[in-house]
Protein backbone atom coordinates (compact mmCIF):
# COMPACT_ATOMS: atom_id res chain seq x y z
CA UNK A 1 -14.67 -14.61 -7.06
CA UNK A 2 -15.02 -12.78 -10.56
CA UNK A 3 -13.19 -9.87 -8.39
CA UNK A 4 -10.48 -12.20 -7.17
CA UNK A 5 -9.79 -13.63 -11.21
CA UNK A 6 -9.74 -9.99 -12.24
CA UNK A 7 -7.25 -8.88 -9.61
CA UNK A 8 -4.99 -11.85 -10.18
CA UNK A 9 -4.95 -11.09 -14.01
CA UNK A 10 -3.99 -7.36 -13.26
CA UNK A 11 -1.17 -8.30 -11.18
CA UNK A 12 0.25 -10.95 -13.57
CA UNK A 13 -0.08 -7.96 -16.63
CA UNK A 14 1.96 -5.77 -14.73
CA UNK A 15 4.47 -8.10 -13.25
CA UNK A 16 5.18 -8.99 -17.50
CA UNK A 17 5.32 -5.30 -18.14
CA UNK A 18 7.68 -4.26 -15.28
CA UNK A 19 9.81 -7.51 -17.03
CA UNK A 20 9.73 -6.15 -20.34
CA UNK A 21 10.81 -2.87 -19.25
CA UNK A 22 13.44 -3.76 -16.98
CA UNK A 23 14.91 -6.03 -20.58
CA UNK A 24 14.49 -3.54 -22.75
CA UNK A 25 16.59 -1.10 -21.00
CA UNK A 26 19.50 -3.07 -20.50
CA UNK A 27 21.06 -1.60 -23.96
CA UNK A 28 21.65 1.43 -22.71
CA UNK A 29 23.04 3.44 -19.43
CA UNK A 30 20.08 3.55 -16.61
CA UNK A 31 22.44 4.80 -13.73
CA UNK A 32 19.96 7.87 -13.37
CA UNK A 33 17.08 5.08 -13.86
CA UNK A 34 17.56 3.25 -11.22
CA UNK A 35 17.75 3.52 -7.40
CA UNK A 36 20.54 5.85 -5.94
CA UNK A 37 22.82 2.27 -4.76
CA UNK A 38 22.24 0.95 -7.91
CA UNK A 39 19.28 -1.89 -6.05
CA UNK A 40 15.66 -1.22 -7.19
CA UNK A 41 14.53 -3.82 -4.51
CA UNK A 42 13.19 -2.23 -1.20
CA UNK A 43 11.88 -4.56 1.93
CA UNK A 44 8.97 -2.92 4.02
CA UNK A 45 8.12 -3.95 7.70
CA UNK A 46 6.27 -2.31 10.13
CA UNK A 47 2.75 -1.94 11.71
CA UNK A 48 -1.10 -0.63 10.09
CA UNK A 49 -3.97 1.11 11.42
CA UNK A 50 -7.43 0.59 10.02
CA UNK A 51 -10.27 3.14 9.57
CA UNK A 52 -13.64 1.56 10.76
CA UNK A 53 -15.89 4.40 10.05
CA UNK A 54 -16.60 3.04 6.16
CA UNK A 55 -16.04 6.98 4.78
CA UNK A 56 -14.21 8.47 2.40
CA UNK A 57 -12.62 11.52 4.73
CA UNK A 58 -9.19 10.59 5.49
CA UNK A 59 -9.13 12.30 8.79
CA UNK A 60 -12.90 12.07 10.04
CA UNK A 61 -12.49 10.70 13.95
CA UNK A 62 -9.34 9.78 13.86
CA UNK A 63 -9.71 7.72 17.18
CA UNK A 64 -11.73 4.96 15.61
CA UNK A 65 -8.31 3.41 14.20
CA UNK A 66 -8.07 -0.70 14.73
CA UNK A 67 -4.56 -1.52 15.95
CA UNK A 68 -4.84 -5.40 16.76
CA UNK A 69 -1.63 -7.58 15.58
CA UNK A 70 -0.94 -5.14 13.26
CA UNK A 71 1.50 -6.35 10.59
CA UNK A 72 2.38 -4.66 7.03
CA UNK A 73 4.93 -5.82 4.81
CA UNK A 74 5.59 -4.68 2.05
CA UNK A 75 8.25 -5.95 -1.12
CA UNK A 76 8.70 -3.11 -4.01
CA UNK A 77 11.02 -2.73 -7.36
CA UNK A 78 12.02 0.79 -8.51
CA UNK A 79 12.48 0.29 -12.12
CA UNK A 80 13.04 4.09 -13.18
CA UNK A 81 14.00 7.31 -11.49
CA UNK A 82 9.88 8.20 -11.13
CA UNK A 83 8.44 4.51 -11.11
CA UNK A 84 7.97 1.83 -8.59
CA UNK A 85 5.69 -1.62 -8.88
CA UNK A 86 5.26 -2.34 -4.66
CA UNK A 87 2.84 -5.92 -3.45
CA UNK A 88 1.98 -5.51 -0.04
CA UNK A 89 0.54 -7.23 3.01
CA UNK A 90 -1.33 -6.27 6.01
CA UNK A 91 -2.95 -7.80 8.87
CA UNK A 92 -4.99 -6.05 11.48
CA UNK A 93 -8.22 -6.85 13.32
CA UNK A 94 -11.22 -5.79 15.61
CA UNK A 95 -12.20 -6.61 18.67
CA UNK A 96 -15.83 -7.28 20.11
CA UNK A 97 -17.09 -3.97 21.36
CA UNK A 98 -15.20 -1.62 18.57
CA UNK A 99 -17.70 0.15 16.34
CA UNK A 100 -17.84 -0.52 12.79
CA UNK A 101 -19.68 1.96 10.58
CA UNK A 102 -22.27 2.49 13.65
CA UNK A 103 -22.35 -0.97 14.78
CA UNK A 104 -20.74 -2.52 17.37
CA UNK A 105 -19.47 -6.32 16.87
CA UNK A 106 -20.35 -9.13 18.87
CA UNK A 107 -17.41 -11.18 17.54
CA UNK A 108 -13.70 -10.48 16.72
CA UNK A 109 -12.67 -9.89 13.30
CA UNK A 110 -9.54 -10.69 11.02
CA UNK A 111 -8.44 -7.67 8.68
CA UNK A 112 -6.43 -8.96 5.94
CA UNK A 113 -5.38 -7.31 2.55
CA UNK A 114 -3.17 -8.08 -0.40
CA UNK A 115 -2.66 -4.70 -2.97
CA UNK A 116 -0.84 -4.01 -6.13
CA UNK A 117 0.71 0.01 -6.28
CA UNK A 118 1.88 1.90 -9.38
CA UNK A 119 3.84 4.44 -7.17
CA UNK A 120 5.34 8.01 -8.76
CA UNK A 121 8.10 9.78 -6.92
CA UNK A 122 7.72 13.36 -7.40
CA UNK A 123 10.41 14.51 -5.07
CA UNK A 124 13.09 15.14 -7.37
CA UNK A 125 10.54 17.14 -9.43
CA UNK A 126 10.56 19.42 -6.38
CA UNK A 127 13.83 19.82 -5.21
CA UNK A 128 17.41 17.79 -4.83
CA UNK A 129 17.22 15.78 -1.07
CA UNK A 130 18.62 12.03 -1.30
CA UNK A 131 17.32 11.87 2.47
CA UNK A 132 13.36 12.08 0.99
CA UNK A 133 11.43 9.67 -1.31
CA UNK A 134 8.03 11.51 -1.59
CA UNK A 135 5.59 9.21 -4.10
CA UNK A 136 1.56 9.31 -4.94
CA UNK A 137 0.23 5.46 -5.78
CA UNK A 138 -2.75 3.92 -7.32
CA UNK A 139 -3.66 -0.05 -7.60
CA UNK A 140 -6.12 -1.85 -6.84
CA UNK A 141 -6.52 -4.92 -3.89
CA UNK A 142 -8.20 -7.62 -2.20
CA UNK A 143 -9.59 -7.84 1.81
CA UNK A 144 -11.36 -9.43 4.21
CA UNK A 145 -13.04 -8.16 7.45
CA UNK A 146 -16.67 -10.28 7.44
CA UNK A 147 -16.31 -11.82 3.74
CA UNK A 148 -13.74 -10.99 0.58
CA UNK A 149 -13.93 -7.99 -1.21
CA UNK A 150 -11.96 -5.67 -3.60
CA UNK A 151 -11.09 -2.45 -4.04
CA UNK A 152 -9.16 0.62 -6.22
CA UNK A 153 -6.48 2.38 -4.06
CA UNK A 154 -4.83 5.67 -3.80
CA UNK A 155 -1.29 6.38 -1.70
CA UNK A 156 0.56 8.88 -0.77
CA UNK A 157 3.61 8.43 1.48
CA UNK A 158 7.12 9.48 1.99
CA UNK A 159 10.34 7.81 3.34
CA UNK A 160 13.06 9.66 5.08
CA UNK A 161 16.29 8.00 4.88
CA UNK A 162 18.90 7.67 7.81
CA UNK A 163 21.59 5.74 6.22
CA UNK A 164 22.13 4.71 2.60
CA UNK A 165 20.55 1.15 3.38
CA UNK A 166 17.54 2.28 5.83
CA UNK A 167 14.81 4.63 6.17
CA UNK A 168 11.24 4.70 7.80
CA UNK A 169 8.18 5.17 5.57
CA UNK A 170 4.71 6.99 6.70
CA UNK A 171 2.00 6.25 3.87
CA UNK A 172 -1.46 6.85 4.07
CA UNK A 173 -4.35 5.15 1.92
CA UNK A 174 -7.29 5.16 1.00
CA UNK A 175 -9.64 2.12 -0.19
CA UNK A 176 -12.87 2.14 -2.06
CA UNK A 177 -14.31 -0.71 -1.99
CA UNK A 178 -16.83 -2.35 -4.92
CA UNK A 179 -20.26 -2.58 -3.81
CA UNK A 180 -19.63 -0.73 -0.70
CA UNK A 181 -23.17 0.03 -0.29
CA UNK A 182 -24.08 -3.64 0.44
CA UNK A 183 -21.07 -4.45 2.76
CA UNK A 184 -21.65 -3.89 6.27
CA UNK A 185 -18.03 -4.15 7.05
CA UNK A 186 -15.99 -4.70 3.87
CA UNK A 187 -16.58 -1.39 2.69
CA UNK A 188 -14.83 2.06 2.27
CA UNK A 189 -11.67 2.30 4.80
CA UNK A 190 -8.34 4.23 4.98
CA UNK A 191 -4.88 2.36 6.30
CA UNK A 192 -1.94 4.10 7.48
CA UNK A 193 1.51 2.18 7.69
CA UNK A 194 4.86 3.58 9.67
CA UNK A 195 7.42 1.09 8.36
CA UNK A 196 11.10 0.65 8.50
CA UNK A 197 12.65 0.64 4.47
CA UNK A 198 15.60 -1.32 4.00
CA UNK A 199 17.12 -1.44 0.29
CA UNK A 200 18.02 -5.08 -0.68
């Protein structure tokens, strides 16, 4: 719960600091701050896998991947050129007979996880392509597998856009979970996403 009250406090702090930035800069010119349309709003939908293996190597066996109902959505606002704040939502779950971190379940499970990104595009820093948003994130989150937990997050992803309005997303993360140790199933995991991006 302590967790939970933390997590909710961190999201509210940002949320008033992305609001104080986006007021302050209305004095002055931020047509090379903002999104290339002139909308810092993107809408995220797509589907999730789920690492089960409770490590922290991204592409250790990649097979054991949970794909049950798996939504992500995902709701983000590009405030500068190089920053984005992005709240996102995924469901996934696993089935009786998967293996979990060398166990196999006798139930079904419910994956479910809330997280709060500070994302950094870096493509422009490399080279001039409108068609490619590449961006590294950190935040931190809240799931449930067995029984709530939290964790700290790092992203990296990329979008490639086919029109001025759409593009499809590939990001890859990876959660570390607090008290891993003493979680049998809401512990370390890594989540991909392959979403569709359309700019609001």
């Amino acid at each position: 719960m302590r967790s939970l009250v933390l997590f909710l406090i961190l999201v509210s702090f940002i949320n008033f600091g992305g609001y104080s930035q986006t007021t302050s800069e209305t004095n002055y010119d931020t047509s090379e701050e903002t999104d290339f349309d002139g909308s810092p709003w993107k809408l995220s939908v797509g589907v999730n896998a789920v690492g089960s293996l409770g490590t922290r190597q991204p592409f250790a066996r990649l097979g054991d991947f949970q794909f049950k109902n798996p939504i992500a959505l995902a709701i983000e606002n590009r405030w500068s050129k190089y920053f984005a704040l992005e709240q996102d939502l995924t469901f996934n779950g696993y089935e009786v007979k998967n293996e979990i971190d060398g166990g196999v379940l006798t139930e079904d499970f419910t994956y479910f996880s809330t997280n709060t990104y500070i994302k950094y595009y870096f493509s422009d820093v490399l080279f001039d392509a409108d068609w490619l948003d590449l961006y590294a994130g950190a935040g931190f989150g809240i799931f449930v597998v067995d029984e709530l937990n939290s964790s700290g997050n790092l992203a990296l992803g990329g979008t490639v856009w086919v029109s001025d309005k759409i593009g499809i997303r590939l990001q890859g993360v990876g959660k570390f979970a607090v008290n891993a140790k003493d979680r049998q199933f809401d512990n370390n995991h890594f989540q991909y996403m392959l979403q569709v991006v359309f700019k609001l």
